[in-house]
N, C-alpha and C. Protein backbone atom coordinates (compact mmCIF):
# COMPACT_ATOMS: atom_id res chain seq x y z
N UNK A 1 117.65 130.51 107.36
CA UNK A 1 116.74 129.51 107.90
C UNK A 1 115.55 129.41 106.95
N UNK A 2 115.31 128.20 106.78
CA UNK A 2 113.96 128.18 105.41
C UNK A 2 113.61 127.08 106.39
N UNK A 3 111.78 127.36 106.12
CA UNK A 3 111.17 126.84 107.11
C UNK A 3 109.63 126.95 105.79
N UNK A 4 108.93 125.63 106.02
CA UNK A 4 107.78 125.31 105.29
C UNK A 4 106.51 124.64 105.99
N UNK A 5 105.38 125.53 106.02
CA UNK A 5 104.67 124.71 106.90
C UNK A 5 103.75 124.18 105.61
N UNK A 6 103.36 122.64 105.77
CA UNK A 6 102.68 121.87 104.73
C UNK A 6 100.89 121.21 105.44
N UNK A 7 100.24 122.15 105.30
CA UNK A 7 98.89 122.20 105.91
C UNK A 7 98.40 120.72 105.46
N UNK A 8 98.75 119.91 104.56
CA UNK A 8 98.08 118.58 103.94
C UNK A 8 98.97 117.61 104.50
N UNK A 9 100.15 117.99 105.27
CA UNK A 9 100.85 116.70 105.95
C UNK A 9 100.16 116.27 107.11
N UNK A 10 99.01 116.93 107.60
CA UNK A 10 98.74 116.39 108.78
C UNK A 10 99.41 116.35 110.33
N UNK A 11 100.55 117.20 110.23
CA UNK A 11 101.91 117.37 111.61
C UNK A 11 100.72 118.75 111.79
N UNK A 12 100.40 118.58 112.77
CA UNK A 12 100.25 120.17 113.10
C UNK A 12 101.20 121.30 113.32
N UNK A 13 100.88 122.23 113.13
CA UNK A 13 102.30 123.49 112.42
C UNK A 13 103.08 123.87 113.59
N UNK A 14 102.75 123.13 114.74
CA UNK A 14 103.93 123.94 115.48
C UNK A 14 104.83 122.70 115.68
N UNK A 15 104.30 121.31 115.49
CA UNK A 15 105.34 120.37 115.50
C UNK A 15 106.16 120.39 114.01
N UNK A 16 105.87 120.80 112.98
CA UNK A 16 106.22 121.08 111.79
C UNK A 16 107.55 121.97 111.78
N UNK A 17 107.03 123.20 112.71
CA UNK A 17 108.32 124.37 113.22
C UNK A 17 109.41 123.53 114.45
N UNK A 18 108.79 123.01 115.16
CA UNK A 18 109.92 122.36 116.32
C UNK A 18 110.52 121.43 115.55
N UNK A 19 110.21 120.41 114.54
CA UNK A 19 110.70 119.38 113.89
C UNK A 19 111.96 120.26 112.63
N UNK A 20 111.40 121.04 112.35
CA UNK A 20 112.84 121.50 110.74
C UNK A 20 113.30 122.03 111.82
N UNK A 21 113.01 122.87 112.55
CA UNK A 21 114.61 123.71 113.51
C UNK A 21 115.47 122.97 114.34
N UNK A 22 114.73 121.45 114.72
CA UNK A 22 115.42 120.91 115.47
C UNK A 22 116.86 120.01 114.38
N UNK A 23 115.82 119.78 113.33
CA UNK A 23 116.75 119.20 112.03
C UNK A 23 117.45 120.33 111.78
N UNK A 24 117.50 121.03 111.90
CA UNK A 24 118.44 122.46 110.63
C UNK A 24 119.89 122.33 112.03
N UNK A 25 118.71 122.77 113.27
CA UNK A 25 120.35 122.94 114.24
C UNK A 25 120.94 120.97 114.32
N UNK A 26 120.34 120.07 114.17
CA UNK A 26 121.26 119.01 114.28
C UNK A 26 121.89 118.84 113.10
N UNK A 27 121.70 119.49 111.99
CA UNK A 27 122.64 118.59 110.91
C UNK A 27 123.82 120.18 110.97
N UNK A 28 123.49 121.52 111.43
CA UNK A 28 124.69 122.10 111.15
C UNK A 28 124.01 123.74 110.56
N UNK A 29 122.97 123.44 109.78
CA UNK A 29 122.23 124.35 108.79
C UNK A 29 122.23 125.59 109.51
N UNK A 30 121.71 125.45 110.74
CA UNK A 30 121.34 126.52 111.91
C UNK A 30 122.95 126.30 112.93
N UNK A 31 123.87 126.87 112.50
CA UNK A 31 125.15 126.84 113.37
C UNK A 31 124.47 127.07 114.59
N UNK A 32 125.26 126.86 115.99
CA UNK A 32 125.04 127.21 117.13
C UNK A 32 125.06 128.70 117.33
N UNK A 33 124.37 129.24 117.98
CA UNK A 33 124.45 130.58 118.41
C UNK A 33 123.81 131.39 116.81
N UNK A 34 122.82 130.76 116.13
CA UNK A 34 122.01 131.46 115.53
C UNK A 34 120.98 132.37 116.10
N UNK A 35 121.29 133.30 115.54
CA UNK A 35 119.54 133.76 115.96
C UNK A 35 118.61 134.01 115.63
N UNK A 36 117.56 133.37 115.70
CA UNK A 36 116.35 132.72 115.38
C UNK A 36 115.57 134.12 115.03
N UNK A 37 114.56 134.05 114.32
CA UNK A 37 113.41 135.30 114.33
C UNK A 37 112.91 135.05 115.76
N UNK A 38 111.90 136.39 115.75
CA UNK A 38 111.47 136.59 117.10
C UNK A 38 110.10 135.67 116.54
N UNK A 39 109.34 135.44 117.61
CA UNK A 39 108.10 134.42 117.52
C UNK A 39 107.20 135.52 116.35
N UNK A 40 106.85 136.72 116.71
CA UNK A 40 105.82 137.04 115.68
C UNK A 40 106.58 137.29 114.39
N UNK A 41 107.80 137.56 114.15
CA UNK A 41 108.10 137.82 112.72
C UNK A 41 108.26 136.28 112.04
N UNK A 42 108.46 135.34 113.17
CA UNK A 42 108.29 134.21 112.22
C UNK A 42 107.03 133.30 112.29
N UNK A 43 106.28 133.93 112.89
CA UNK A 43 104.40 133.68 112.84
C UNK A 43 103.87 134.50 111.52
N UNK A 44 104.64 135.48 111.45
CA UNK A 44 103.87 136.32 110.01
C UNK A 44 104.55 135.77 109.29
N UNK A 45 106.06 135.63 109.00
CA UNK A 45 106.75 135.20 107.94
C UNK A 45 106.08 133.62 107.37
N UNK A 46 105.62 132.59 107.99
CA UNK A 46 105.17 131.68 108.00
C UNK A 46 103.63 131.81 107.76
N UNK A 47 102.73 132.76 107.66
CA UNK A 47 101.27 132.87 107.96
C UNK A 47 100.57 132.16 108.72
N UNK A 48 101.03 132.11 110.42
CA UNK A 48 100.83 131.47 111.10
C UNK A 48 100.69 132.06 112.42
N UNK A 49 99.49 131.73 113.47
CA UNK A 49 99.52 132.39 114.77
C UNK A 49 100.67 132.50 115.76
N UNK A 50 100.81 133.74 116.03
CA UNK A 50 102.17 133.69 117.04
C UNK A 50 101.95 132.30 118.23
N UNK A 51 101.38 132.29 118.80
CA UNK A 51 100.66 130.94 119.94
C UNK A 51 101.57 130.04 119.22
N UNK A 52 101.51 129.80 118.34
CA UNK A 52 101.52 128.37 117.56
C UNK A 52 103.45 128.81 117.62
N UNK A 53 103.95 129.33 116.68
CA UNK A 53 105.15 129.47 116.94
C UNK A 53 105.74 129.66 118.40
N UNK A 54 105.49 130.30 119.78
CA UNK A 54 105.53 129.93 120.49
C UNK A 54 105.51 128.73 121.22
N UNK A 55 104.59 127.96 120.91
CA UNK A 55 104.73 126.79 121.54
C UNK A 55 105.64 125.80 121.09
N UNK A 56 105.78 125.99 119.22
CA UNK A 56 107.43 125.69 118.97
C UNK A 56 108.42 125.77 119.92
N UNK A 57 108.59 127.11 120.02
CA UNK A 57 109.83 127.39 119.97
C UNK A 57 109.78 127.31 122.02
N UNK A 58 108.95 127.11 123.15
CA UNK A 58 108.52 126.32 124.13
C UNK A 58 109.49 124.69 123.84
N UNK A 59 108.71 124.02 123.14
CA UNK A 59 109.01 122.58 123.06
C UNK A 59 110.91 122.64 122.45
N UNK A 60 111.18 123.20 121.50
CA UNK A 60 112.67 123.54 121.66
C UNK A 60 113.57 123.68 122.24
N UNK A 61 113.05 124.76 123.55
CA UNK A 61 113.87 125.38 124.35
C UNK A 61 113.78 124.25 125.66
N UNK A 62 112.40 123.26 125.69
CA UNK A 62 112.27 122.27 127.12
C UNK A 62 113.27 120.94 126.16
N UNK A 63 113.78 121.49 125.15
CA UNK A 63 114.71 119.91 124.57
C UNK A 63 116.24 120.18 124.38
N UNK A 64 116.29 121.28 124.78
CA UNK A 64 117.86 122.07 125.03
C UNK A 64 118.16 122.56 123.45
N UNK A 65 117.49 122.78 122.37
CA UNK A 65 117.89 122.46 121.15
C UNK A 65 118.25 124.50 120.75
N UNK A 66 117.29 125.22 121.64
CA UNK A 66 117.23 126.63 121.65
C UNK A 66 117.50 127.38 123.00
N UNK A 67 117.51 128.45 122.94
CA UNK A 67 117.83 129.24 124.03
C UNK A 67 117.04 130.37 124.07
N UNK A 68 116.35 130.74 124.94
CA UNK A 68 116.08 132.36 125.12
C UNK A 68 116.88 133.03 126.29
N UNK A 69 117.43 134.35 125.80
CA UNK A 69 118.13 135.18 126.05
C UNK A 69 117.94 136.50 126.56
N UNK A 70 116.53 136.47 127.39
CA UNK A 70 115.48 137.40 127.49
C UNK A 70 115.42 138.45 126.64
N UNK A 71 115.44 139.60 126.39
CA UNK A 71 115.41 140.55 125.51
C UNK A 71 116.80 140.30 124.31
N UNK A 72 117.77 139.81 123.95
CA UNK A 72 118.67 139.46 123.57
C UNK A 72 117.88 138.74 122.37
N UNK A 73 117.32 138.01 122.49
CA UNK A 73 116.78 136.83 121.47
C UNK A 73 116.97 135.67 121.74
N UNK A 74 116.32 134.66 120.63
CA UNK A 74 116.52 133.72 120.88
C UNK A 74 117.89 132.32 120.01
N UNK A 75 118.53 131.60 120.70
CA UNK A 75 119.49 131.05 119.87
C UNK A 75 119.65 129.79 119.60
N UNK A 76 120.27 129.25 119.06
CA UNK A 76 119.90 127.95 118.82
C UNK A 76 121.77 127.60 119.93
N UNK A 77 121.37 126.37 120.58
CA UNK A 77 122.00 126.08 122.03
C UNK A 77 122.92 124.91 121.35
N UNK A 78 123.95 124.88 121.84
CA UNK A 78 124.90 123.83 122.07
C UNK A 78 124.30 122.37 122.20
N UNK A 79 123.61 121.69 121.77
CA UNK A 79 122.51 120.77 121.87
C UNK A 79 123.26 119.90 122.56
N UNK A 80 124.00 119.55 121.97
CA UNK A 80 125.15 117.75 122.58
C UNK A 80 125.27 118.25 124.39
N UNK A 81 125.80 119.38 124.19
CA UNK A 81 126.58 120.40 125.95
C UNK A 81 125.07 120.14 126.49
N UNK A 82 124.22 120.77 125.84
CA UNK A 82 122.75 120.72 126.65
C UNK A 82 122.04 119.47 127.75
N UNK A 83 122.37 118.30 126.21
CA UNK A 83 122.20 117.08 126.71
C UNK A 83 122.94 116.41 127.87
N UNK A 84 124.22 116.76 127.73
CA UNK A 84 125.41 116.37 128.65
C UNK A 84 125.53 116.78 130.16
N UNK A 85 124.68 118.17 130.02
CA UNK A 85 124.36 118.81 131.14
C UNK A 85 123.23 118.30 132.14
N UNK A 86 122.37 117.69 131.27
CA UNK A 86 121.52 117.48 131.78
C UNK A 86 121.02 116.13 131.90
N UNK A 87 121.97 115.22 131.50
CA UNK A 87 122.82 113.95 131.75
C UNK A 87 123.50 113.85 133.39
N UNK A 88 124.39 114.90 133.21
CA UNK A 88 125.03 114.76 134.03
C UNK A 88 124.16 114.95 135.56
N UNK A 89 123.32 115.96 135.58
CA UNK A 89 122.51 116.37 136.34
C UNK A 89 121.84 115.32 137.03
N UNK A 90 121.21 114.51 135.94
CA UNK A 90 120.52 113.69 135.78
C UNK A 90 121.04 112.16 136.96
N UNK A 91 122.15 111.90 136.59
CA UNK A 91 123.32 110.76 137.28
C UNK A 91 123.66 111.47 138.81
N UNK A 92 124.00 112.65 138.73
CA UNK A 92 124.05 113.17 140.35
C UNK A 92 123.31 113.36 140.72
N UNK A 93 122.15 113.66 140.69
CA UNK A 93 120.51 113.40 141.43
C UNK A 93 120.50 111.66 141.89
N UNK A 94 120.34 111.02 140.71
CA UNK A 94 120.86 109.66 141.03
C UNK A 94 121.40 109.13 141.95
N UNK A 95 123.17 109.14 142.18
CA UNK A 95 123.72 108.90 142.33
C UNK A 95 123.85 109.47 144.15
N UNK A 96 123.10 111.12 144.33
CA UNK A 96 122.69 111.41 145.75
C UNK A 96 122.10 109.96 146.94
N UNK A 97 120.98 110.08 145.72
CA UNK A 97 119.67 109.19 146.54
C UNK A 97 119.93 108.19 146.62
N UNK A 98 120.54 107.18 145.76
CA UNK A 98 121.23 105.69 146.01
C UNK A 98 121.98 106.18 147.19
N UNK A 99 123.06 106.92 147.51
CA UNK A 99 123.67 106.89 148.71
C UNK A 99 122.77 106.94 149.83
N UNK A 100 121.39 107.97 149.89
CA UNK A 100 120.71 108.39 150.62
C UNK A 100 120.31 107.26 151.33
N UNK A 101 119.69 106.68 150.04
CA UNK A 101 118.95 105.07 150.61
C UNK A 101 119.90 104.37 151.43
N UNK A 102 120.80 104.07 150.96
CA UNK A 102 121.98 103.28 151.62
C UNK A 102 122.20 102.17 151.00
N UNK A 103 122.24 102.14 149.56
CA UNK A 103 122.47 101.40 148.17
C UNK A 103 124.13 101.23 148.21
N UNK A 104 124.63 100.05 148.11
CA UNK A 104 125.87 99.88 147.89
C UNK A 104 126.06 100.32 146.18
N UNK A 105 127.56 101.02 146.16
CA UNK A 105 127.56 101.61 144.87
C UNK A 105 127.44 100.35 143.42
N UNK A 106 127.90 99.08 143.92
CA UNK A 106 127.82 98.07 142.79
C UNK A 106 126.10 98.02 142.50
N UNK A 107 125.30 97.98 143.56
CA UNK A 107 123.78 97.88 143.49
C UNK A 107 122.94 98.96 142.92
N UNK A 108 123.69 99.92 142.95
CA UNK A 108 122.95 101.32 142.24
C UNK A 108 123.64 101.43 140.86
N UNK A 109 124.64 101.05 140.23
CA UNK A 109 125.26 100.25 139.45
C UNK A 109 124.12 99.35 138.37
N UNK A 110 124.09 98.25 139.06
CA UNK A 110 123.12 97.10 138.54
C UNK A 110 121.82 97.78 138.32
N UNK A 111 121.17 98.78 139.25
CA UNK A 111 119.72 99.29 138.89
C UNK A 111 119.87 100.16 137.30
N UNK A 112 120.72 101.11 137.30
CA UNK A 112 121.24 101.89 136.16
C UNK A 112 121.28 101.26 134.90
N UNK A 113 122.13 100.32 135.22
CA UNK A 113 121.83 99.06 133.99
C UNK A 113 120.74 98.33 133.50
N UNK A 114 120.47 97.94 134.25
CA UNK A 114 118.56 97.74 133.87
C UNK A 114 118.02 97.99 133.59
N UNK A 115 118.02 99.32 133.78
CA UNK A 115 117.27 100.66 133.64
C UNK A 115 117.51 101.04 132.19
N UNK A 116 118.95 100.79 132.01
CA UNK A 116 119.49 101.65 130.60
C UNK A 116 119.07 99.74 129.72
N UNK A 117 118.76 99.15 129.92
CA UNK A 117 118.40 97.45 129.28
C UNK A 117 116.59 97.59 128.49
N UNK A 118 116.15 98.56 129.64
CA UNK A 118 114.48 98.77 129.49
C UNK A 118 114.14 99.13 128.60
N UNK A 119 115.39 100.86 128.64
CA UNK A 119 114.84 101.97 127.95
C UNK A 119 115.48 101.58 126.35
N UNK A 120 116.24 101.12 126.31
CA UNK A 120 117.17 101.07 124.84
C UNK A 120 116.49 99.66 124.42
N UNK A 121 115.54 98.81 125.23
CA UNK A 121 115.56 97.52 124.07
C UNK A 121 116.72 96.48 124.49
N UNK A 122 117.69 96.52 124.96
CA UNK A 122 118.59 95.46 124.84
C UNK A 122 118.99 94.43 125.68
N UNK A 123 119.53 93.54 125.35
CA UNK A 123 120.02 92.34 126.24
C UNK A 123 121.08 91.92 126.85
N UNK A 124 121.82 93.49 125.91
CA UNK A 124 123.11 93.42 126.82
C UNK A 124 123.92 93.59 128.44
């Protein structure tokens, strides 16, 4: 794992650390089930406050991209499975409360779509 914090880019250093690890585990660099330094060896390795790597590696783990493993360490997570999980989660929470309400399924349907029309920009 090679990791560079660039004090003149203006990213402050812990979005600097959440941004390359999140790139290293999406292109492959960081296989799944890496394991990461612990927060202070890669706060010293970096010359950087543990806080600060923490809150990295915080914003990582709330984007499914890492894992902590309590005493075990920490790993870099199945990202796509993560997302999917929490996709899915996401649609059956959904998909409860439209029934709850008493939403016919074509009408909770049509809201979803709209919804997915808002968030993406499109007209399709």
């Amino acid at each position: 794992m090679t990791l560079k914090i660039h004090i003149e880019d203006g990213a402050p250093p812990y979005e600097q650390v959440r941004a390359q690890i999140s790139e290293q585990a999406r292109s492959g660099a960081l296989p799944v089930g890496y394991r990461l330094p612990t927060v202070r060896g890669l706060a010293e390795s970096l010359g950087l406050a543990a806080n600060t790597v923490a809150k990295a590696y915080r914003a990582l783990e709330a984007d499914g991209v890492i894992e902590t493993r309590g005493r075990n360490g920490t790993f870099v997570a199945a990202a796509g499975s993560a997302a999917e999980r929490q996709l899915a989660s996401a649609a059956q929470s959904y998909a409860e409360r439209a029934r709850r309400l008493g939403l016919a399924q074509a009408d909770a349907l049509a809201a979803v779509r709209d919804a997915l029309r808002a968030a993406y920009g499109t007209g399709e």
